[in-house]
Protein backbone atom coordinates (compact mmCIF):
# COMPACT_ATOMS: atom_id res chain seq x y z
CA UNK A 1 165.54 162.14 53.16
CA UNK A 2 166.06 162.04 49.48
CA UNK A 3 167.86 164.56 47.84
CA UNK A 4 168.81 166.17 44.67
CA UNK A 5 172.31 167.00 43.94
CA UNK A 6 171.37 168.64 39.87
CA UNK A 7 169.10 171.37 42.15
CA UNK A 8 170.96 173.80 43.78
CA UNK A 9 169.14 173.59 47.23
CA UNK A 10 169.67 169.51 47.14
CA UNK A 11 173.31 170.22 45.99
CA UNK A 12 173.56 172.63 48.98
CA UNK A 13 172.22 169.88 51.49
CA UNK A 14 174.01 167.31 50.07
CA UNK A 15 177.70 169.35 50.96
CA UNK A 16 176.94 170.17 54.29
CA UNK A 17 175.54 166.69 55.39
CA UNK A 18 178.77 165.14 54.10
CA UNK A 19 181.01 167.55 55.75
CA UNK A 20 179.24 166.62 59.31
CA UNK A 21 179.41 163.86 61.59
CA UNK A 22 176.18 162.80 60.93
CA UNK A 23 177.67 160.85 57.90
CA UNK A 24 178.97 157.47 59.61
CA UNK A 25 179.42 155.91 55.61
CA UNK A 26 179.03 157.32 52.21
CA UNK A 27 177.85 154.57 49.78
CA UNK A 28 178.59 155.34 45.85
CA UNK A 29 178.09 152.88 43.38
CA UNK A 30 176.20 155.06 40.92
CA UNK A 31 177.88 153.98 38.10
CA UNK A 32 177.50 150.39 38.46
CA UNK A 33 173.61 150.94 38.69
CA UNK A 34 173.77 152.59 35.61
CA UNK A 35 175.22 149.46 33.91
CA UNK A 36 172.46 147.61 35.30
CA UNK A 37 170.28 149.68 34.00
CA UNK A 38 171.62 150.48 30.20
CA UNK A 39 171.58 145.99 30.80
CA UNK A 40 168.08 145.74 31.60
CA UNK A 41 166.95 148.54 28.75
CA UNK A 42 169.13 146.60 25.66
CA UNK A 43 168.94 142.84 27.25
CA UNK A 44 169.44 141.65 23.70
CA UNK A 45 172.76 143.45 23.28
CA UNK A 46 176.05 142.33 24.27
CA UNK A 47 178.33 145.38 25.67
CA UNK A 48 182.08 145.02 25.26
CA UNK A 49 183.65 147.22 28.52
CA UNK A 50 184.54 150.09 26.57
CA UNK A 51 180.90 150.17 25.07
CA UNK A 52 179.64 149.79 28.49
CA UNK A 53 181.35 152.50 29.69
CA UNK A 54 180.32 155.26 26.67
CA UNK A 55 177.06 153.95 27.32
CA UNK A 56 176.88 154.36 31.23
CA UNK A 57 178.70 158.25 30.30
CA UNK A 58 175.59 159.13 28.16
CA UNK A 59 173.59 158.40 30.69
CA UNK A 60 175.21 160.43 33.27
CA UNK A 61 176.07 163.12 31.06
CA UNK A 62 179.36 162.91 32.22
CA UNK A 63 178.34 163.84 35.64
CA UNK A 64 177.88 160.78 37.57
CA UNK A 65 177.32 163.15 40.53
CA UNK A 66 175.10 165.40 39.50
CA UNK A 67 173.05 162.36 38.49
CA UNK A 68 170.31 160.17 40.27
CA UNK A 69 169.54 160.71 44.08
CA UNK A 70 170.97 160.71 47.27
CA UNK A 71 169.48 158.60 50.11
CA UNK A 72 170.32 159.76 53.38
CA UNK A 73 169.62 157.09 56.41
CA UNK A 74 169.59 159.28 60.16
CA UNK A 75 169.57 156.04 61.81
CA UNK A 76 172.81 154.77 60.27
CA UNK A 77 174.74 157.65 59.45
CA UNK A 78 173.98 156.23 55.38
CA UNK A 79 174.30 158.75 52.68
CA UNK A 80 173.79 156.14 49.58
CA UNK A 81 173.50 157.59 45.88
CA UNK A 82 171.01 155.60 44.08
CA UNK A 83 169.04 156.19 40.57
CA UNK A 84 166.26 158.65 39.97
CA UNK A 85 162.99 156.80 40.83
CA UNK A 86 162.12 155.08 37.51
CA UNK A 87 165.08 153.77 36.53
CA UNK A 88 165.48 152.64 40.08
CA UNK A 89 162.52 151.04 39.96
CA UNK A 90 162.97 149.58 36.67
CA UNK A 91 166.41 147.73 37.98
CA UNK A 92 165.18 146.80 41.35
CA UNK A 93 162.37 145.00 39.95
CA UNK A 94 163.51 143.64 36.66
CA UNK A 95 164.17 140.27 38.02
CA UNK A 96 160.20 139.83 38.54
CA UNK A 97 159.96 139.60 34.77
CA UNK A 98 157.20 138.42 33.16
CA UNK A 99 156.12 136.50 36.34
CA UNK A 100 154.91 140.19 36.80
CA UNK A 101 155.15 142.31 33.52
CA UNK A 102 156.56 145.75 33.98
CA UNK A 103 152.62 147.20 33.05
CA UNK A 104 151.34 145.15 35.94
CA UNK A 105 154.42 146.30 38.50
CA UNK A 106 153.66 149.42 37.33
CA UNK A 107 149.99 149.41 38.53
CA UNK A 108 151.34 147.76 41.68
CA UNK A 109 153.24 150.13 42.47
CA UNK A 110 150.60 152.98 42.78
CA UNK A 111 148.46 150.78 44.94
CA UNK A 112 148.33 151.61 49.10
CA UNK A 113 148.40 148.63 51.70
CA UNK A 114 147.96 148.61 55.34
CA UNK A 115 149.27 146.60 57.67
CA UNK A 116 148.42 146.40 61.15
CA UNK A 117 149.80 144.02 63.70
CA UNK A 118 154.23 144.10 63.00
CA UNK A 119 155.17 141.15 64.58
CA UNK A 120 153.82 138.68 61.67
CA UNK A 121 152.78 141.83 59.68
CA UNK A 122 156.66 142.97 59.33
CA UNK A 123 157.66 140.17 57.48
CA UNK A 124 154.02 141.18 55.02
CA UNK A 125 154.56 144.50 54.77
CA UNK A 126 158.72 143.80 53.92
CA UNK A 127 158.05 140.86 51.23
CA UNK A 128 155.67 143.22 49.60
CA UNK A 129 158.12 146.04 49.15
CA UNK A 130 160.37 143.63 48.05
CA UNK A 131 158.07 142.30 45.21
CA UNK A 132 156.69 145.75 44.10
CA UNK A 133 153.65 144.98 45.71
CA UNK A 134 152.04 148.18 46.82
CA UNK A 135 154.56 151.36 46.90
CA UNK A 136 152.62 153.46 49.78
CA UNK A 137 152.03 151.64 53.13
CA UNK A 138 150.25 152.70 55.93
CA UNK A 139 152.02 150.75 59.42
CA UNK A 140 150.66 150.41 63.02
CA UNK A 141 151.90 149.19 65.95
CA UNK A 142 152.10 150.34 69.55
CA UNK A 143 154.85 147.42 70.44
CA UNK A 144 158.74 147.65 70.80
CA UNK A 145 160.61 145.07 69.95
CA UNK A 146 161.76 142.78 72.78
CA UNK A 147 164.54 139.97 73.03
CA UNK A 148 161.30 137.59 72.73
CA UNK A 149 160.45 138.62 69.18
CA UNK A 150 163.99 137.98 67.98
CA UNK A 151 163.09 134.29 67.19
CA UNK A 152 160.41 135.77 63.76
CA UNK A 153 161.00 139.12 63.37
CA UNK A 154 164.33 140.35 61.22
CA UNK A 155 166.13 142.79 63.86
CA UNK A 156 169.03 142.89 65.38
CA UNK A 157 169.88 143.42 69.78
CA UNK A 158 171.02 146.88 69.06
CA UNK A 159 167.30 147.32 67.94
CA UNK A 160 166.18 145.71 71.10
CA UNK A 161 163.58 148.70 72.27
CA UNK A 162 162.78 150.16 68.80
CA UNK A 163 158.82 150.06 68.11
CA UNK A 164 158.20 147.61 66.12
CA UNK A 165 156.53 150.14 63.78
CA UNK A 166 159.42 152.38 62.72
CA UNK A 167 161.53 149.23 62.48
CA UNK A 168 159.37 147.90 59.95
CA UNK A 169 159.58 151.13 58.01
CA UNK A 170 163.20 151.55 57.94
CA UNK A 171 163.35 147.98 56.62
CA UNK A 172 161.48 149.27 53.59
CA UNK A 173 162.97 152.68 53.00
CA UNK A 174 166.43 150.65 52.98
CA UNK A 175 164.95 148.21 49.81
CA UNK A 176 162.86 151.27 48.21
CA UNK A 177 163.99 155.05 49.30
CA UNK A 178 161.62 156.05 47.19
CA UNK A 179 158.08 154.64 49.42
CA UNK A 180 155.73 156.56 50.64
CA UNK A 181 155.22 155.56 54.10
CA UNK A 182 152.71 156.10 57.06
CA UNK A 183 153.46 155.07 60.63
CA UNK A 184 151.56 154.99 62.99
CA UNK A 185 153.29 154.34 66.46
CA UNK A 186 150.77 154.25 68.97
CA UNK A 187 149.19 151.43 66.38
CA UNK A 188 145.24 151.78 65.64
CA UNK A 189 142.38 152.82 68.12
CA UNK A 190 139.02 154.41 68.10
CA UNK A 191 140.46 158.04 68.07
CA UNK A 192 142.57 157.11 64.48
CA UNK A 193 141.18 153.78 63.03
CA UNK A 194 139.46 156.11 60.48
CA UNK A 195 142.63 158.24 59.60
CA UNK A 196 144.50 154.78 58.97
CA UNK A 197 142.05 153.61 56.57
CA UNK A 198 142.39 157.22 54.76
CA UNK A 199 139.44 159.22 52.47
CA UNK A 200 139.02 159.11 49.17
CA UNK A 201 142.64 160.34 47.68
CA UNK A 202 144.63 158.30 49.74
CA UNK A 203 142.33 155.26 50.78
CA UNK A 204 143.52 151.76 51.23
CA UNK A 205 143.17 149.29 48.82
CA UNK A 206 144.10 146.51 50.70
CA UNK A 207 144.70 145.43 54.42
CA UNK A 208 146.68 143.08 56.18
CA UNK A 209 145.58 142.55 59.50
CA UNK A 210 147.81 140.33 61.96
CA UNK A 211 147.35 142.18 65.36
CA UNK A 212 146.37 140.39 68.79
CA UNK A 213 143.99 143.18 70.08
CA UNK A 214 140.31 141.40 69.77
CA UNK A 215 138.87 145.11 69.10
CA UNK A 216 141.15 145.92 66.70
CA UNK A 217 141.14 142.99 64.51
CA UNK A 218 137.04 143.38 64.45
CA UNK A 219 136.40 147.23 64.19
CA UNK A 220 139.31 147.19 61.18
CA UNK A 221 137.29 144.75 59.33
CA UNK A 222 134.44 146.73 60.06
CA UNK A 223 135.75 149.52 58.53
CA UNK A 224 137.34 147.90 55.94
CA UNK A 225 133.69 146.46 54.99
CA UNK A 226 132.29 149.87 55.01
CA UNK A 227 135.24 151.86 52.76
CA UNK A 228 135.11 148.53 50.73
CA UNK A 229 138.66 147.08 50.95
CA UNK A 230 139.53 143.90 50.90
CA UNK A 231 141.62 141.84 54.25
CA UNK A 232 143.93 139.18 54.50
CA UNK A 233 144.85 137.68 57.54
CA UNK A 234 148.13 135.08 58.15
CA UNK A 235 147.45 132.84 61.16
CA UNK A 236 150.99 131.00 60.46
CA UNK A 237 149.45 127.28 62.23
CA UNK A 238 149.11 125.25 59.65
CA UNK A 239 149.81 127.71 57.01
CA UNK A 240 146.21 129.35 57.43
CA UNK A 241 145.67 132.36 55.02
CA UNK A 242 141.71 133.77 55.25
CA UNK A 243 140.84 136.14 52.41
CA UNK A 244 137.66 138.41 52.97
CA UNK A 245 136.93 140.25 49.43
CA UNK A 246 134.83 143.25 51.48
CA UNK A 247 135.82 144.65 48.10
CA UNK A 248 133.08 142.26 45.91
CA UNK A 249 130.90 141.78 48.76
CA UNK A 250 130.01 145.32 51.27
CA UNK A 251 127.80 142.99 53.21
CA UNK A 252 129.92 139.71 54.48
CA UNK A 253 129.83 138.69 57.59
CA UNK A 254 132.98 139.19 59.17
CA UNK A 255 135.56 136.18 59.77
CA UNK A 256 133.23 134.25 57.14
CA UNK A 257 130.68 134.56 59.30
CA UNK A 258 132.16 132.66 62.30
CA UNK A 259 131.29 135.63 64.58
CA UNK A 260 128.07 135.80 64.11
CA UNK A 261 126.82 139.37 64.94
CA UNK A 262 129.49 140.28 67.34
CA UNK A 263 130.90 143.89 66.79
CA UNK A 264 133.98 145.59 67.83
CA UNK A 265 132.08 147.42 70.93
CA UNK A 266 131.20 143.66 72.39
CA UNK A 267 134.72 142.41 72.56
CA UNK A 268 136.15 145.11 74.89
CA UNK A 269 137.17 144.15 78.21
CA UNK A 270 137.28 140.54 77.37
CA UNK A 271 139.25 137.85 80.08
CA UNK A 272 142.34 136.29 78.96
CA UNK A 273 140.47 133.02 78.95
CA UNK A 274 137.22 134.84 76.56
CA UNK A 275 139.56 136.06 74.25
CA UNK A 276 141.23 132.77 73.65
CA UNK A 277 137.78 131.17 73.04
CA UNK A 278 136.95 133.82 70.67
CA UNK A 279 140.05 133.83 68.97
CA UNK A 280 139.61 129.79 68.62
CA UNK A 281 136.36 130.87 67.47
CA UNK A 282 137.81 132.44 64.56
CA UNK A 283 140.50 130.02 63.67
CA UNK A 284 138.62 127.34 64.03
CA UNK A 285 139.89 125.95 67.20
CA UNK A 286 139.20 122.08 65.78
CA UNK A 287 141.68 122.67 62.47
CA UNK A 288 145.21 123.88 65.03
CA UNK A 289 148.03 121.89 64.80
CA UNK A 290 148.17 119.41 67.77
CA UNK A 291 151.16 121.82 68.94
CA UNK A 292 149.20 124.95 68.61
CA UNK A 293 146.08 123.42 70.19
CA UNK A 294 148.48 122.06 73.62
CA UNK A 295 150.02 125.32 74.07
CA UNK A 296 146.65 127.41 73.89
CA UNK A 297 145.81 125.26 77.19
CA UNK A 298 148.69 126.38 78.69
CA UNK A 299 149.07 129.99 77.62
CA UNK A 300 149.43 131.95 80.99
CA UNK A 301 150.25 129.24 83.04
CA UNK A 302 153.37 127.01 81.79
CA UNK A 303 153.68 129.58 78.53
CA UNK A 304 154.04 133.45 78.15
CA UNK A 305 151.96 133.46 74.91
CA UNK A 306 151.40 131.26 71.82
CA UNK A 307 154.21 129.87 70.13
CA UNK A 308 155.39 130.95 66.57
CA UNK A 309 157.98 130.23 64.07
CA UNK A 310 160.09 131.94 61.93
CA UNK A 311 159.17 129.35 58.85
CA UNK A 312 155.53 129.84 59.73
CA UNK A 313 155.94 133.74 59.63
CA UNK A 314 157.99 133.94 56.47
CA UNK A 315 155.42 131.62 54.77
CA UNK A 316 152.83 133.69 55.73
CA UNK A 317 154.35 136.71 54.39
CA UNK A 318 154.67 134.74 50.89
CA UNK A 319 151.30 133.50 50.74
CA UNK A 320 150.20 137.56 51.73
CA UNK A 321 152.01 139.04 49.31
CA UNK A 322 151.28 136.25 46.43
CA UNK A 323 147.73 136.77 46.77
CA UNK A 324 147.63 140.65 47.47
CA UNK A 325 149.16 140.93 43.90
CA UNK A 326 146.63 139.00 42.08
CA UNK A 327 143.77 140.59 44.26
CA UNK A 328 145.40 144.30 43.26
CA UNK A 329 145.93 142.76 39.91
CA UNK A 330 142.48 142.03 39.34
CA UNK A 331 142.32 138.57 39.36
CA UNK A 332 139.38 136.75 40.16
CA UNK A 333 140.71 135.58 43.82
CA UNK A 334 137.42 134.74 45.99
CA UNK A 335 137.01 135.37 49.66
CA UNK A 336 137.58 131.85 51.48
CA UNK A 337 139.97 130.48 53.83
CA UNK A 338 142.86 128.54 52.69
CA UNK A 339 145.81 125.98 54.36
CA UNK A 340 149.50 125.64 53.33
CA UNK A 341 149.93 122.78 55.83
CA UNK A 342 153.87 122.15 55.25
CA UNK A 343 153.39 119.00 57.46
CA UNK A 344 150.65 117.77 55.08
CA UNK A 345 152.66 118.49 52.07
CA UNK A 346 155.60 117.10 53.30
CA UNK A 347 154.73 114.20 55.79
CA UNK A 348 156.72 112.66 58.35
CA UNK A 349 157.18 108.73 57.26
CA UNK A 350 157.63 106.25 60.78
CA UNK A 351 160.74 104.46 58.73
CA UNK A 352 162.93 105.72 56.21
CA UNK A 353 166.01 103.47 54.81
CA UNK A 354 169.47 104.66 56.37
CA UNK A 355 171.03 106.99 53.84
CA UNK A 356 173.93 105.87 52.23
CA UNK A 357 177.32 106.03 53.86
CA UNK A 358 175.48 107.01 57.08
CA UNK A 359 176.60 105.55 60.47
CA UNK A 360 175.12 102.66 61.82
């Protein structure tokens, strides 16, 4: 909840939240955001602290707390004052200069993502608020968050429980208060998949898909191919990223063809052991890391599920969000299928000479 305290209704709202209980911690550091931001307006200038100070007063008017917004957090007890949404914006993202000019951020930050799958996707969807990349998102996922998903996925044991969904989104809201975000907790079926990808006002113009559900991860593409949007999928083995540019292209075959003809309707009801050889088929069962490729023999048997790693997830989410911004940019990025192999890049050597000073 965002509100208002120079309105008298926000002003109103504002006094009787922070004369409840609900208020665990009131966070004010309104002033010092100010600095920043008279800092990133005149970077050429060099403010003595009394210049500083008349300088952060003009802004404010004098009335540091009638200025800006308040950001109240339900699920913390959080009441945090923060900038009005430009100049908040303007701060939070002037590091990013000119690796992203503040005309491109801009554009960025009008753009819409989805992301469905919040395991992998979380760590997506949360570098791209970060960046400025996108500021609506639309987030599925019927999953809570188990003890399991502790070793990828940036949560704490109190949030053991929590779908994975809304724990995504209050991620977000606690970078950027002022997102617009969609959840959609009982993650993406037939009854919704075309409310996710929205009509014409509030379409997506980009998806990330990362969700285990062989019907979902084929009727979203289909979709996606049909409303024109373009999908990127992390596989995190090998540093796999696989672009499809539906965008440039309304009639490529899904997966890059791998699939053949196969549509969403002739994946349902699939075996444990089909759905593994169709998901190899997609990967490309002969490119897995010899790790990856062992475990998918024992999945079910001597292994709950495939393994995945923390550095694996967090590179995905880089090489997402890198190449979502030059896609939303406009850059000429091509549909293809692409490997950040950290083992290739950085090899293992048999023998290395002993370090110096090290222990024989």
């Amino acid at each position: 909840m965002l509100l208002d305290p120079s309105r008298p209704a926000g002003a109103q709202a504002l006094s009787m939240l922070r004369g409840s209980p609900l208020v665990r911690e009131v966070h004010d550091r309104i002033e010092d955001q100010v600095a920043e931001l008279v800092g990133c307006q005149a970077p050429g200038e060099s403010f003595g602290p009394q210049a500083l100070d008349r300088a952060v007063a003009k802004v404010v008017s004098g009335r540091p707390d009638r200025y800006g917004r308040w950001a109240w957090y339900p699920w913390s007890g959080r009441l945090v004052h923060v900038l009005p949404e430009a100049e908040f914006r303007l701060v939070r993202t002037d590091r990013n200069r000119d690796k992203i000019t503040r005309g491109q951020q801009q554009r960025l930050l009008l753009r819409r993502i989805g992301v469905i799958g919040l395991s992998v996707g979380s760590s997506a969807a949360l570098t791209c608020a970060m960046e400025g990349v996108g500021g609506a998102f639309r987030l599925a996922d019927f999953d809570h968050l188990g003890l399991s998903n502790l070793n990828r996925l940036r949560a704490g044991v109190h949030e053991l429980g929590l779908e994975k969904s809304v724990l995504c989104a209050r991620r977000m809201y606690e970078l950027d208060p002022y997102l617009d975000i969609e959840v959609h907790r009982g993650g993406v079926n037939e009854e919704n998949v075309g409310d996710f990808f929205g009509d014409q006002d509030n379409g997506l113009d980009l998806l990330v898909e990362e969700c285990d559900t062989l019907w979902v991860k084929v009727a979203a593409r289909e979709h996606a191919r049909r409303r024109r949007v373009p999908v990127l999928m992390d596989t995190n083995d090998r540093g796999v990223l696989d672009i499809e540019r539906f965008d440039l292209d309304g009639n490529r075959p899904l997966f890059h063809g791998r699939i053949g003809t196969t549509t969403a309707a002739d994946v349902v009801g699939l075996s444990r052991e089909e759905t593994i050889r169709f998901l190899l088929t997609i990967v490309d069962g002969q490119r897995l890391s010899p790790a990856m490729s062992d475990a998918l023999t024992r999945v079910g048997r001597t292994l709950s599920s495939w393994p995945q790693l923390a550095s694996g997830v967090m590179l995905g989410a880089a090489l997402i969000t890198d190449t979502a911004r030059r896609i939303l940019l406009g850059e000429p990025v091509p549909s293809g299928r692409h490997w950040a192999d950290l083992e290739a890049l950085i090899p293992t050597v048999s023998t290395l000479p002993t370090p110096h000073g090290a222990a024989l």
